[in-house]
N, C-alpha and C. Protein backbone atom coordinates (compact mmCIF):
# COMPACT_ATOMS: atom_id res chain seq x y z
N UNK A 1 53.99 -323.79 -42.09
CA UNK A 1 52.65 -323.45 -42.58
C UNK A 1 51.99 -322.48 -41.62
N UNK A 2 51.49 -321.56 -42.36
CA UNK A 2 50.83 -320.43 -41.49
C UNK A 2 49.38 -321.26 -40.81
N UNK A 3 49.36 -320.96 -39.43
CA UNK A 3 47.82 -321.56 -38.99
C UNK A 3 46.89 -320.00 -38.59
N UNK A 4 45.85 -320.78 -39.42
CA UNK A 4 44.44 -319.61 -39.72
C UNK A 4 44.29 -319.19 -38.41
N UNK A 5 43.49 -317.77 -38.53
CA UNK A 5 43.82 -317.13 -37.46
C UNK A 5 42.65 -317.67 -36.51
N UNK A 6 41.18 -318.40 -37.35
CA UNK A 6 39.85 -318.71 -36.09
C UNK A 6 40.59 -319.96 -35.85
N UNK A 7 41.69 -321.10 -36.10
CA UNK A 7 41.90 -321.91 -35.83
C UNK A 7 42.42 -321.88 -34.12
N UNK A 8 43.33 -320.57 -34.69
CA UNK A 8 44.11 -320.26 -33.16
C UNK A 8 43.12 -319.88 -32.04
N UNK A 9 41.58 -318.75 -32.92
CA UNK A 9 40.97 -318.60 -31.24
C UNK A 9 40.48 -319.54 -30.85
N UNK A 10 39.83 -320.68 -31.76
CA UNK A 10 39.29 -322.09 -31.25
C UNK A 10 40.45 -322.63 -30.31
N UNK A 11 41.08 -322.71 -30.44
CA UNK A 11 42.30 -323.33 -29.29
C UNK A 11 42.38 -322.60 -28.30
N UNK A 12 42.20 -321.77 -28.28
CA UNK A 12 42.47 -320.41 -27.38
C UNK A 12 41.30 -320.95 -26.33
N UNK A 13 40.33 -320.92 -26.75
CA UNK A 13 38.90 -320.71 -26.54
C UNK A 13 38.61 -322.42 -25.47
N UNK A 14 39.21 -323.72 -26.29
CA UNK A 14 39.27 -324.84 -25.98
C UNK A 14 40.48 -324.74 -24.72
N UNK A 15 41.50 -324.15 -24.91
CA UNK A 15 42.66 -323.93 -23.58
C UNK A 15 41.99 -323.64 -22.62
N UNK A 16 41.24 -322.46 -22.81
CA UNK A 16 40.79 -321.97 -21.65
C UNK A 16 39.43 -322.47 -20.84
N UNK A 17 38.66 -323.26 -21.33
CA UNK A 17 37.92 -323.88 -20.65
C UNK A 17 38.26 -324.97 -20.13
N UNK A 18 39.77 -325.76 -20.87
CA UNK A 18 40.24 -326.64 -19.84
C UNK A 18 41.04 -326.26 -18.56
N UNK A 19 41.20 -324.96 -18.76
CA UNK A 19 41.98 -324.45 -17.31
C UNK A 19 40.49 -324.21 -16.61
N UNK A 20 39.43 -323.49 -16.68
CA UNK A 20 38.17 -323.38 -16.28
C UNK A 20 38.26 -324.84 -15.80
N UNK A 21 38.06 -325.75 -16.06
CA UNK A 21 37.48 -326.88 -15.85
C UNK A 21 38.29 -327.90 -14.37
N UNK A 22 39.47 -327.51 -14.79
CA UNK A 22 40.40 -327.59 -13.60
C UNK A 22 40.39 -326.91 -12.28
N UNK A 23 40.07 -325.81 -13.03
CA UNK A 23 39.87 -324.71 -11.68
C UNK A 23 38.67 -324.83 -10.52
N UNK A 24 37.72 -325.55 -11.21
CA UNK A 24 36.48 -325.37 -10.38
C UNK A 24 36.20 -327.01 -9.94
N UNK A 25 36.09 -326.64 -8.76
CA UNK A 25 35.86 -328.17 -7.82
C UNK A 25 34.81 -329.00 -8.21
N UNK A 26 35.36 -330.11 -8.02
CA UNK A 26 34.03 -331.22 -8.74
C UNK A 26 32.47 -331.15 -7.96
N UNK A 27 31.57 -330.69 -8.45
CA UNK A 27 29.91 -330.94 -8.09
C UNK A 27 30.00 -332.29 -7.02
N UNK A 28 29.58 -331.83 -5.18
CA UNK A 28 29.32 -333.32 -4.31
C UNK A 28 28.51 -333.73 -5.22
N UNK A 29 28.34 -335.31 -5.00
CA UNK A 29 27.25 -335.91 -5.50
C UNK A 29 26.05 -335.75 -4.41
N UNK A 30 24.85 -336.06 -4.49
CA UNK A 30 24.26 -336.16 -3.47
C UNK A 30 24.35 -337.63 -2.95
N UNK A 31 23.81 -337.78 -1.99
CA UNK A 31 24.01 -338.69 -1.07
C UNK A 31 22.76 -339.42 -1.59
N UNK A 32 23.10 -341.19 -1.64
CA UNK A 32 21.66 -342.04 -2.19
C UNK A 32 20.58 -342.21 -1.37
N UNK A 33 19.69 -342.15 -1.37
CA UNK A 33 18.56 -342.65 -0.33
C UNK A 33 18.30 -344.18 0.24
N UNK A 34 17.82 -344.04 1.54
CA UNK A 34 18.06 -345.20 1.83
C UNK A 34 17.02 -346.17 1.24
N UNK A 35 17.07 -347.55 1.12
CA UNK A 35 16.64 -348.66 0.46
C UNK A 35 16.36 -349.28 1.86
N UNK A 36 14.44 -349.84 1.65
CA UNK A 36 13.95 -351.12 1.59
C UNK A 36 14.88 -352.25 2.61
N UNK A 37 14.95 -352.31 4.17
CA UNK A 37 15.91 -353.05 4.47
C UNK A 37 17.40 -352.47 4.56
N UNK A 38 17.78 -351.14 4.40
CA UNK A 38 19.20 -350.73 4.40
C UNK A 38 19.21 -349.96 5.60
N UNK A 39 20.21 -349.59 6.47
CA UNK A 39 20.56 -348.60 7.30
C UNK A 39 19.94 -347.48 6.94
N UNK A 40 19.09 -346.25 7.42
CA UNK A 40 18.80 -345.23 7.36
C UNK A 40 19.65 -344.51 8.39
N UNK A 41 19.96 -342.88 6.87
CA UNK A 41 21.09 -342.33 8.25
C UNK A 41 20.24 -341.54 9.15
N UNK A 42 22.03 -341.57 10.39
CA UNK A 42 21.52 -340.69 11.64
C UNK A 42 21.42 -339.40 11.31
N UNK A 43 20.72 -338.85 12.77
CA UNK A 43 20.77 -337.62 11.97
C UNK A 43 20.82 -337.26 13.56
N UNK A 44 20.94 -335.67 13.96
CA UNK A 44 20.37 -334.96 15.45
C UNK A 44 20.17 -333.77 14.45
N UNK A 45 19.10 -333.09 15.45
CA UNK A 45 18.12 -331.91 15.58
C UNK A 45 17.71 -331.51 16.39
N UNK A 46 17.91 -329.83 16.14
CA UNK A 46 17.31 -329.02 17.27
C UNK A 46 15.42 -329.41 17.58
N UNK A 47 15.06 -329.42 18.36
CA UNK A 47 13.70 -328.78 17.99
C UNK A 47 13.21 -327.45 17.74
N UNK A 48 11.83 -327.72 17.15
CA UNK A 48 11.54 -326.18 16.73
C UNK A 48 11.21 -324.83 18.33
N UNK A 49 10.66 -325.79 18.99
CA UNK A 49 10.48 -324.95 19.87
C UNK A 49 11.61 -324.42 20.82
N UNK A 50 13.02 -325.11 20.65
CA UNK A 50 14.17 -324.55 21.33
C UNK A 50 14.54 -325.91 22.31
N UNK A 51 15.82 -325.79 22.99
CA UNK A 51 15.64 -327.01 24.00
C UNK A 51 16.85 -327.78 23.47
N UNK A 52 17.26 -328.94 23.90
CA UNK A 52 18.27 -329.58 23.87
C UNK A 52 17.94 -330.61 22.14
N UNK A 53 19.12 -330.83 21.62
CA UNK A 53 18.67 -331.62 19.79
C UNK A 53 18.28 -332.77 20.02
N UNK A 54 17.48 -333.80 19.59
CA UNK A 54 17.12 -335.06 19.42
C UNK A 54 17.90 -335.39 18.61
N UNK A 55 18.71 -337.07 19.46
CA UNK A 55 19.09 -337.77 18.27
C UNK A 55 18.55 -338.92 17.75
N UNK A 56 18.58 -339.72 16.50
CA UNK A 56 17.75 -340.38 16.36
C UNK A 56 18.29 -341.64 17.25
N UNK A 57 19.57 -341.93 16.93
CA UNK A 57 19.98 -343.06 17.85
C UNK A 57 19.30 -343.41 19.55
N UNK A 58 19.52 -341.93 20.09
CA UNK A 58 18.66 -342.21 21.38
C UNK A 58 17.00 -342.94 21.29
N UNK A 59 15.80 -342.31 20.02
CA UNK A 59 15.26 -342.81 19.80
C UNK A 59 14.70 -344.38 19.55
N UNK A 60 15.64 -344.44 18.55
CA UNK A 60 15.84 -346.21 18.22
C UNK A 60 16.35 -346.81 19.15
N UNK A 61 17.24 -346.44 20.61
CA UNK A 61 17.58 -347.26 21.66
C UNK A 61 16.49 -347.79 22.71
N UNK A 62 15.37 -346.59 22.16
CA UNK A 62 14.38 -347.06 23.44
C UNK A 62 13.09 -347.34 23.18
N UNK A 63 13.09 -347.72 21.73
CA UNK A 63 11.75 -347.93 20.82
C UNK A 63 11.45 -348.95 20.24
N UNK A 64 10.99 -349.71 19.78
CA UNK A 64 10.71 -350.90 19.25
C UNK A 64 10.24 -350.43 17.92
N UNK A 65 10.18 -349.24 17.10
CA UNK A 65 9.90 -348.89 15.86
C UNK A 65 9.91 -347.11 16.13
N UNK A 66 10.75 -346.99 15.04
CA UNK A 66 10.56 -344.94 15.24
C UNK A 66 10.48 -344.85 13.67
N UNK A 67 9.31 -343.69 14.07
CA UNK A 67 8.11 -343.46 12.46
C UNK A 67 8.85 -341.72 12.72
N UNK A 68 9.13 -341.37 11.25
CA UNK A 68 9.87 -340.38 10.85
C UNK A 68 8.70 -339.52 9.71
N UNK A 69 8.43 -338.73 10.16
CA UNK A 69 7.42 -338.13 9.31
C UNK A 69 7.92 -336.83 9.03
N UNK A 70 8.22 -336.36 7.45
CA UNK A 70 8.97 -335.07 7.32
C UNK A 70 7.49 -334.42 6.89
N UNK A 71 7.17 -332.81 7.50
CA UNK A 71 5.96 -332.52 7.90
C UNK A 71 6.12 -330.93 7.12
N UNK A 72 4.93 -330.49 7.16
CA UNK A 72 4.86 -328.76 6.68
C UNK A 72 3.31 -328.13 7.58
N UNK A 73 3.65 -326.85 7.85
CA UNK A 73 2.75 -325.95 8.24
C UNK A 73 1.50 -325.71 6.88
N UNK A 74 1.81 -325.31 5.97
CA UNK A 74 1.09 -324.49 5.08
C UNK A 74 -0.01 -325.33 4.05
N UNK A 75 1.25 -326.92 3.75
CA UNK A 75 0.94 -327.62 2.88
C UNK A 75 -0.50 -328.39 3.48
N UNK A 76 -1.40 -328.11 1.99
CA UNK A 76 -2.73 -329.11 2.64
C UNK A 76 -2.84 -330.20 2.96
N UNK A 77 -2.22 -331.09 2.33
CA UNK A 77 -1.63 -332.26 2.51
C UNK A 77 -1.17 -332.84 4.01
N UNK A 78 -0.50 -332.19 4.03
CA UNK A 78 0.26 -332.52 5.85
C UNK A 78 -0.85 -331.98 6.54
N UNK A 79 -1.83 -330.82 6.37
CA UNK A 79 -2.54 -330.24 7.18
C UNK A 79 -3.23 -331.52 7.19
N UNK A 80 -4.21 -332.01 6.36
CA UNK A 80 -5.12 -332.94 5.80
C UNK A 80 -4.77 -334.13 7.28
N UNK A 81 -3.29 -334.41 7.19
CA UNK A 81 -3.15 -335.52 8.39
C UNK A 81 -2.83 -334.95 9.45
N UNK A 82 -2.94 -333.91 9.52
CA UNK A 82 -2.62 -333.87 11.33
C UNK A 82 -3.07 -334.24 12.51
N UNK A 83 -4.34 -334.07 12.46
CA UNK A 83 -5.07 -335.39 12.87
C UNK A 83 -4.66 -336.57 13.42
N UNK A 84 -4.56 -337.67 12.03
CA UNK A 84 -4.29 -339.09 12.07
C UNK A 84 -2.53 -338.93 12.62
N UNK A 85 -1.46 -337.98 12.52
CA UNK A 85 -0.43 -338.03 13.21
C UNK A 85 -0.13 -338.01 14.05
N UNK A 86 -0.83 -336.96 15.29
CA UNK A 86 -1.26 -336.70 16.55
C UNK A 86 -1.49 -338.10 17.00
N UNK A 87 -2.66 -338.52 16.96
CA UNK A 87 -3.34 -339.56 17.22
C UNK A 87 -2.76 -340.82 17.35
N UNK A 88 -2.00 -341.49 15.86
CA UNK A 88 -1.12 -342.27 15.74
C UNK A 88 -0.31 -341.98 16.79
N UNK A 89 0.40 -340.86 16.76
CA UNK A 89 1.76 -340.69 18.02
C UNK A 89 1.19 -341.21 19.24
N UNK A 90 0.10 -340.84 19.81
CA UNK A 90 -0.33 -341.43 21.28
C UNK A 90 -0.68 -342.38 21.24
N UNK A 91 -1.45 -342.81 20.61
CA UNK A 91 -1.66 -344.57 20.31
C UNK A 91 -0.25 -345.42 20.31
N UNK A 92 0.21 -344.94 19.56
CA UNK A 92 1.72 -345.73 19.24
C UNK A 92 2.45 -345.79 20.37
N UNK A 93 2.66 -344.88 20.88
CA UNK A 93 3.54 -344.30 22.34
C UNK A 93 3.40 -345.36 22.63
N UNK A 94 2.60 -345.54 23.56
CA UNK A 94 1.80 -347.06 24.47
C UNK A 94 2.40 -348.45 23.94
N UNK A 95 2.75 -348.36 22.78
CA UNK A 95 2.84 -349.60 22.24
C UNK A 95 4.71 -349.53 22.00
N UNK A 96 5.48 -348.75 22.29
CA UNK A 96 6.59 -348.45 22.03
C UNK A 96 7.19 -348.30 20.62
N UNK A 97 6.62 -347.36 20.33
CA UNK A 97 6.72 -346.82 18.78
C UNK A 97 6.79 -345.23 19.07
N UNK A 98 7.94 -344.56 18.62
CA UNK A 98 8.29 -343.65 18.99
C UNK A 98 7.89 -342.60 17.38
N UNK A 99 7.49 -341.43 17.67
CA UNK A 99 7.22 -340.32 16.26
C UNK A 99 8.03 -339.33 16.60
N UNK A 100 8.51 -338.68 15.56
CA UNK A 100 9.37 -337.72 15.16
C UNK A 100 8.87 -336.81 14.14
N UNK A 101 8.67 -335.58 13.95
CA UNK A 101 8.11 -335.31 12.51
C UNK A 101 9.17 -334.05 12.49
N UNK A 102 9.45 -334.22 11.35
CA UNK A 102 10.75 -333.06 10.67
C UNK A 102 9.92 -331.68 9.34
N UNK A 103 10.56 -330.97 9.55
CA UNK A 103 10.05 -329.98 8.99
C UNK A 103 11.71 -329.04 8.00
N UNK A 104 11.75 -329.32 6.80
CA UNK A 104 12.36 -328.69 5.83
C UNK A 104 12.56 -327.76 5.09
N UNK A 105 11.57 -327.34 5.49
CA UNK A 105 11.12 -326.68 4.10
C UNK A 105 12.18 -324.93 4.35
N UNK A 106 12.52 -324.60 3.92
CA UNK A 106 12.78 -322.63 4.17
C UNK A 106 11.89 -321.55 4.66
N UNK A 107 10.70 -322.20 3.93
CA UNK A 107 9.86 -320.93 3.65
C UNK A 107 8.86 -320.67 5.19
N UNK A 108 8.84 -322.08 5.97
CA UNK A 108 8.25 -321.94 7.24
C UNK A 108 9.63 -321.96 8.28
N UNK A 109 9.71 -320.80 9.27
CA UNK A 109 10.65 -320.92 10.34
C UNK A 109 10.33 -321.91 11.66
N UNK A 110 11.43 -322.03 12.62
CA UNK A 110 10.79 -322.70 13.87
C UNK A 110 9.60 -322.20 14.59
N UNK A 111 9.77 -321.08 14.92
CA UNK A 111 8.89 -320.65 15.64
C UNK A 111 7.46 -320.64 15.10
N UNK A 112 7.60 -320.81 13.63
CA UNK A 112 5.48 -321.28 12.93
C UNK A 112 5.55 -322.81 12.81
N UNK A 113 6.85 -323.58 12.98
CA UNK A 113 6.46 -324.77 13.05
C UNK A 113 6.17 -325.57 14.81
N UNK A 114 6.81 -324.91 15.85
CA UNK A 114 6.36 -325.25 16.75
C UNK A 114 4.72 -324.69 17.06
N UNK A 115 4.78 -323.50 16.83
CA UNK A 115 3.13 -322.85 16.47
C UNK A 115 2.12 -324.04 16.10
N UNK A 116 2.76 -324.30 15.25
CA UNK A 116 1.68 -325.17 14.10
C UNK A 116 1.84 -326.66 15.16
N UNK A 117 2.70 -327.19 15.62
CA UNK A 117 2.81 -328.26 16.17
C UNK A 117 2.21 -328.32 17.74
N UNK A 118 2.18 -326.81 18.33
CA UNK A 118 1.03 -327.07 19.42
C UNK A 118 -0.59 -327.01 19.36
N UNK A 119 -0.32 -326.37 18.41
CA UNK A 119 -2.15 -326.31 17.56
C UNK A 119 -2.52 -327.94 17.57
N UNK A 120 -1.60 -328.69 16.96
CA UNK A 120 -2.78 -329.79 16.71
C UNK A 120 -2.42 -330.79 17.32
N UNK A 121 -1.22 -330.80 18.53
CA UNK A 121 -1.41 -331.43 19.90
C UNK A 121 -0.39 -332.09 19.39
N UNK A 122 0.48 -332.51 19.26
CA UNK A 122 2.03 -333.34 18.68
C UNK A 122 2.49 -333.55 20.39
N UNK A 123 2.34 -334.79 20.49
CA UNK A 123 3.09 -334.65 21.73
C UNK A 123 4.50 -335.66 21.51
N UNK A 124 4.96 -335.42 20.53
CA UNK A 124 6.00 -335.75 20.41
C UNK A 124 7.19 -334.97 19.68
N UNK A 125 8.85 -334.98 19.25
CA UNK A 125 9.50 -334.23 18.90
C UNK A 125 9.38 -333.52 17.78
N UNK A 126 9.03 -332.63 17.54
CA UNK A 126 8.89 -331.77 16.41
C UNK A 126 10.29 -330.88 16.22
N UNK A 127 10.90 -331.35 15.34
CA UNK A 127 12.33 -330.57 14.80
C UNK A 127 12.51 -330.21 13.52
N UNK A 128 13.25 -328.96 13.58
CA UNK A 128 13.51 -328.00 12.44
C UNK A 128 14.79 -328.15 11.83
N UNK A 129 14.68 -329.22 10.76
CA UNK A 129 15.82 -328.43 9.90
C UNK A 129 16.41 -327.91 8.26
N UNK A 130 17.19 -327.26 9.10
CA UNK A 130 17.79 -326.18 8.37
C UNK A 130 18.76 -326.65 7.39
N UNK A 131 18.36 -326.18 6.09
CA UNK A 131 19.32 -326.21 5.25
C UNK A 131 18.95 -327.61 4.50
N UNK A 132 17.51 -328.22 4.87
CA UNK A 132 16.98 -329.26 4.37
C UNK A 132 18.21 -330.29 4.39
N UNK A 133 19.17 -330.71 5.50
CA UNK A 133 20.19 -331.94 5.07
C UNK A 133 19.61 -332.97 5.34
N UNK A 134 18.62 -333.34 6.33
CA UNK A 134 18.20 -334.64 6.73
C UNK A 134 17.27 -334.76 5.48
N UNK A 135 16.42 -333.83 4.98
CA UNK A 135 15.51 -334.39 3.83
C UNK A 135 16.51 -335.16 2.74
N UNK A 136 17.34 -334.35 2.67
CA UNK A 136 18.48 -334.76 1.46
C UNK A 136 19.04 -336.20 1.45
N UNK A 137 19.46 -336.04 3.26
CA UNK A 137 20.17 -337.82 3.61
C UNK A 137 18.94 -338.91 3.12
N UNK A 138 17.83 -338.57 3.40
CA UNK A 138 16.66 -339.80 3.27
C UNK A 138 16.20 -339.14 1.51
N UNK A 139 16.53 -338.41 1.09
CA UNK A 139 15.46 -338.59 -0.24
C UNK A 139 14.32 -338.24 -0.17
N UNK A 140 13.77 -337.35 0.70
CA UNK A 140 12.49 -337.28 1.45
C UNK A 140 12.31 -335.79 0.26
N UNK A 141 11.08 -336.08 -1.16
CA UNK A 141 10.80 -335.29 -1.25
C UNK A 141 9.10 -334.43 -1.24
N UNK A 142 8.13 -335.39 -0.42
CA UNK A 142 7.04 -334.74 -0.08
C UNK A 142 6.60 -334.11 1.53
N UNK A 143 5.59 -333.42 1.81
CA UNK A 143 5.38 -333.43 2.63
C UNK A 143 3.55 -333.90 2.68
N UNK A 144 3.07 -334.92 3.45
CA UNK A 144 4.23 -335.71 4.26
C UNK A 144 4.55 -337.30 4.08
N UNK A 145 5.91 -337.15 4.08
CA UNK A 145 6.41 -338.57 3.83
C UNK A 145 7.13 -339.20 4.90
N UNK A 146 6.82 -340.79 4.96
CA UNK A 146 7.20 -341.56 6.25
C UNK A 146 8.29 -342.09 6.00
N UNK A 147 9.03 -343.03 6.73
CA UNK A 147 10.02 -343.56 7.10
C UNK A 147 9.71 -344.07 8.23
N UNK A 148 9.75 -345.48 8.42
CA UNK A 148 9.71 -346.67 9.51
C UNK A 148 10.69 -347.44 9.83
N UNK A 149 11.35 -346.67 10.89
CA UNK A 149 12.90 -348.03 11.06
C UNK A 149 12.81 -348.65 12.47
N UNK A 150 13.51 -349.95 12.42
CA UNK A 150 13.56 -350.29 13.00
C UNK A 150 14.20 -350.13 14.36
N UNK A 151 14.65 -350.86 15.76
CA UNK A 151 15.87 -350.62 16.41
C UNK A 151 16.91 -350.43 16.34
N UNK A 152 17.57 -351.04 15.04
CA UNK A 152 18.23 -351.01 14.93
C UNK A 152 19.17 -349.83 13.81
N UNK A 153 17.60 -349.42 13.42
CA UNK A 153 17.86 -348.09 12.42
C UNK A 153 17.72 -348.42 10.86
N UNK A 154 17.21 -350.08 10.45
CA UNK A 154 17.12 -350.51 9.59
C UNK A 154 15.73 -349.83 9.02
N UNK A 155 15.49 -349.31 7.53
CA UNK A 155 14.41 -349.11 6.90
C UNK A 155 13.90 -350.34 6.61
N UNK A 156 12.07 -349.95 7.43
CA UNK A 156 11.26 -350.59 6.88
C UNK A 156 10.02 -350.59 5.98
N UNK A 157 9.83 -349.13 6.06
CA UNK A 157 8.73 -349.17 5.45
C UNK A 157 8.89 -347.45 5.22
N UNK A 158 8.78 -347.17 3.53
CA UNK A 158 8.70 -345.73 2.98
C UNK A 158 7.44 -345.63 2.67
N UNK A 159 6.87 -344.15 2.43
CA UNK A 159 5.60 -343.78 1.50
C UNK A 159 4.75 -342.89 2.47
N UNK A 160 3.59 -343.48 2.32
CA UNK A 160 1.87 -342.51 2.73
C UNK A 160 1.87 -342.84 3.48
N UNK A 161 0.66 -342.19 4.49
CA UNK A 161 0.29 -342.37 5.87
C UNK A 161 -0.82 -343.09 5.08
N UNK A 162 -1.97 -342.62 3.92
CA UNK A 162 -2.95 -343.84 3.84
C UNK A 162 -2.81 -343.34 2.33
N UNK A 163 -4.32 -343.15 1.72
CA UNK A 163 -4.72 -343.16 0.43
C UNK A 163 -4.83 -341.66 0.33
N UNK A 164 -5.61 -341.24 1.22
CA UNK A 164 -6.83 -340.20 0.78
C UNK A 164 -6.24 -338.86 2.25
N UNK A 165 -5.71 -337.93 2.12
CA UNK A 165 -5.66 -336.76 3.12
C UNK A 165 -6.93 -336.22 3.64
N UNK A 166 -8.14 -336.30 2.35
CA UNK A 166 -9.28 -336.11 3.49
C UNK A 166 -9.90 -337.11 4.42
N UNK A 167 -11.67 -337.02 4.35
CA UNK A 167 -11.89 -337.40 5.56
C UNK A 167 -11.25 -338.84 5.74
N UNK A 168 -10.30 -338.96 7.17
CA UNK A 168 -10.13 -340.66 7.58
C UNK A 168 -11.30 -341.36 7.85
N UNK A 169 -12.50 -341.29 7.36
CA UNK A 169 -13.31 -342.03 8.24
C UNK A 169 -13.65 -342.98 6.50
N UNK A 170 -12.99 -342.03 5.31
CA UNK A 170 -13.39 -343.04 3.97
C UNK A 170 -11.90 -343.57 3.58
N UNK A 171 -10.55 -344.35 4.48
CA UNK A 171 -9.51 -344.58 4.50
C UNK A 171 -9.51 -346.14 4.24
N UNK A 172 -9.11 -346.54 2.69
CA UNK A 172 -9.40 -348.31 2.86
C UNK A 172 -7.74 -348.71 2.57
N UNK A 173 -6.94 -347.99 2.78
CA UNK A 173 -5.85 -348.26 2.86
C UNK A 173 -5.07 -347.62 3.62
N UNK A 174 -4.84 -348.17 5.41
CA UNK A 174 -4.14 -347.40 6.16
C UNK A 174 -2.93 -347.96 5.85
N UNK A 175 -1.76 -347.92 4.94
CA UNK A 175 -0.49 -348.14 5.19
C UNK A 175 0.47 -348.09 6.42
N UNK A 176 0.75 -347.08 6.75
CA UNK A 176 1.56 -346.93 7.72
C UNK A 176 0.89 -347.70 8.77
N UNK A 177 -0.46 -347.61 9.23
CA UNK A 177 -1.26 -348.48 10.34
C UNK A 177 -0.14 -349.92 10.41
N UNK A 178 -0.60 -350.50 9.02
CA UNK A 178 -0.86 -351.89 8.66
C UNK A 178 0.87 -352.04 8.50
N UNK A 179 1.57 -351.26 7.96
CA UNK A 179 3.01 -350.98 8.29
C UNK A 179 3.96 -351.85 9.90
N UNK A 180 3.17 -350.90 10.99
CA UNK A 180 3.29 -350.76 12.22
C UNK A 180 3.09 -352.22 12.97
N UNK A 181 1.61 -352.40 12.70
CA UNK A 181 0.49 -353.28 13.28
C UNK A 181 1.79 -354.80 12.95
N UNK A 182 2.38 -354.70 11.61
CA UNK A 182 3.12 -356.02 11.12
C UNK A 182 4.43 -355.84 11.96
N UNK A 183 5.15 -354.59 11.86
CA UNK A 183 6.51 -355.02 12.71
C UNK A 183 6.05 -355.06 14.23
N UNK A 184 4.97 -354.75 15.19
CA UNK A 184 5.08 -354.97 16.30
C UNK A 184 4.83 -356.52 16.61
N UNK A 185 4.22 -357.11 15.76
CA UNK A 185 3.97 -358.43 15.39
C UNK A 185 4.74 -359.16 15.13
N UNK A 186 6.05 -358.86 14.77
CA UNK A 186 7.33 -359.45 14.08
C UNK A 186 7.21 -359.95 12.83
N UNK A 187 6.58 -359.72 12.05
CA UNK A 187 5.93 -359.94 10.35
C UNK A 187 6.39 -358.68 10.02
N UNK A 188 6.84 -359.52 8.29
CA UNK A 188 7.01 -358.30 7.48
C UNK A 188 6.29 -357.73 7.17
N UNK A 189 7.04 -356.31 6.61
CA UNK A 189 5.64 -355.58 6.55
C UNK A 189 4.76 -355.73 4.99
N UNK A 190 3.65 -356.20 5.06
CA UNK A 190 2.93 -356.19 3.79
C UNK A 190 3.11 -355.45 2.69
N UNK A 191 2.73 -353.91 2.35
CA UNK A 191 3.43 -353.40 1.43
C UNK A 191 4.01 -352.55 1.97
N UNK A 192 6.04 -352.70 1.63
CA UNK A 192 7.16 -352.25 2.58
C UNK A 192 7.56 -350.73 1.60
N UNK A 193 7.09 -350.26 0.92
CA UNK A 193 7.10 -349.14 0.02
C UNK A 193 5.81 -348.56 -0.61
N UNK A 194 5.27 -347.56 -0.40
CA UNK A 194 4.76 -347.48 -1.37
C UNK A 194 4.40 -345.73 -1.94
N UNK A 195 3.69 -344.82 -2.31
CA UNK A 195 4.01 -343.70 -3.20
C UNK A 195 3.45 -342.58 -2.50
N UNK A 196 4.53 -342.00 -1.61
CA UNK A 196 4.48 -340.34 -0.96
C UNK A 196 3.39 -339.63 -2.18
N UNK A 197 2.78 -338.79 -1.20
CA UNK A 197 2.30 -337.88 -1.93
C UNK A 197 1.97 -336.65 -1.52
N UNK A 198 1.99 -334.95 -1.76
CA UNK A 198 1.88 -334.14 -1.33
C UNK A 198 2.65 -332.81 -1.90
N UNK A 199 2.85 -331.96 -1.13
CA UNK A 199 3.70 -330.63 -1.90
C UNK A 199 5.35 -331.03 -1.76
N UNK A 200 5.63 -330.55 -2.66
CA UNK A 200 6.86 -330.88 -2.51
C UNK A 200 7.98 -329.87 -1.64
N UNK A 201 8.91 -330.30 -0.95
CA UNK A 201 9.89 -330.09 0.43
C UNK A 201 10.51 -328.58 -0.52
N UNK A 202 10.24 -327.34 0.30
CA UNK A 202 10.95 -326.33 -0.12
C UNK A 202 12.42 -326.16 0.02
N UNK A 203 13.39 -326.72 -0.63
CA UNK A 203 14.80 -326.70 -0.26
C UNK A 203 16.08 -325.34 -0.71
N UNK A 204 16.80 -325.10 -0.01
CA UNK A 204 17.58 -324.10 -0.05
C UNK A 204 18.16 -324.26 -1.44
């Protein structure tokens, strides 16, 4: 039996996208975010201002809680807390609670994020990276969004620094505070999640 001739390019057409399909390497998945109580991954980073990389492990070896804040120059939002981050960091210090704030985004380089990070007094590690992988490992897609782990590197507490980015002085929900205030206490933390908010992480 003669076979029709669109029968043959349909086959033709179906052949060749299964060789296509073979040919081209399977899509990574991305990597899941960490959970409520799960290992959060490691990570090291340069800082923005240059200098030897921070790792987080060194962190968590000598901290009794390390607060992970992925941060932006431009965004109002992160501007809104810089402030209460600063502040928190030195307060916390004292109490052995170590800050970190990460910066993702493309569109700001190191050199405007260390800029931006001596402007509003960070006296703690401010690191740049590139190619947004650490946002990716944590799921981190606002700026700015926390992460609270423990010593041991266990997540305890995701989300907001409070309610409101403007003035802190009308703040009736300090989360991260009340976060903190519970694990230095050895209590769980009251609410151990709750909803980032801000511009979202410019990724490659």
């Amino acid at each position: 039996m003669k076979v029709p001739r669109l029968t043959l390019g349909v086959l033709g057409a179906l052949a060749a996208a299964a060789t296509l399909a073979v040919a081209l390497p399977a899509r990574a998945q991305k990597p899941e975010a960490p959970k409520i109580g799960a290992p959060a991954p490691d990570f090291t980073l340069p800082p923005a201002a240059g200098g030897e990389p921070v790792a987080l492990k060194d962190l968590l070896a000598r901290s009794k809680a390390v607060v992970v804040v992925f941060d932006a120059t431009k965004c109002p939002y992160a501007i809104g807390y810089k402030g209460r981050v600063a502040s928190m960091g030195k307060e916390y210090a004292g109490k052995g609670v170590a800050f970190v704030t990460i910066n993702s985004n493309k569109t700001e380089p190191a050199a405007e994020v260390a800029e931006d990070a001596k402007k509003h007094g960070f006296a703690f590690p401010v690191l740049k990276d590139e190619g947004n992988k650490v946002a990716d490992l944590y799921g981190a897609q606002k700026t700015p969004e926390i992460y609270v782990l423990d010593p041991k590197g266990t997540l305890l507490y995701r989300g907001r620094i409070d309610e409101t980015h403007e003035d802190p002085q009308n703040v009736k929900s300090p989360d991260l505070r009340n976060a903190l205030e519970a694990i230095l206490a050895g209590k769980p933390v009251p609410a151990a999640e709750t909803k980032a908010f801000g511009c979202s992480i410019k990724r490659v």
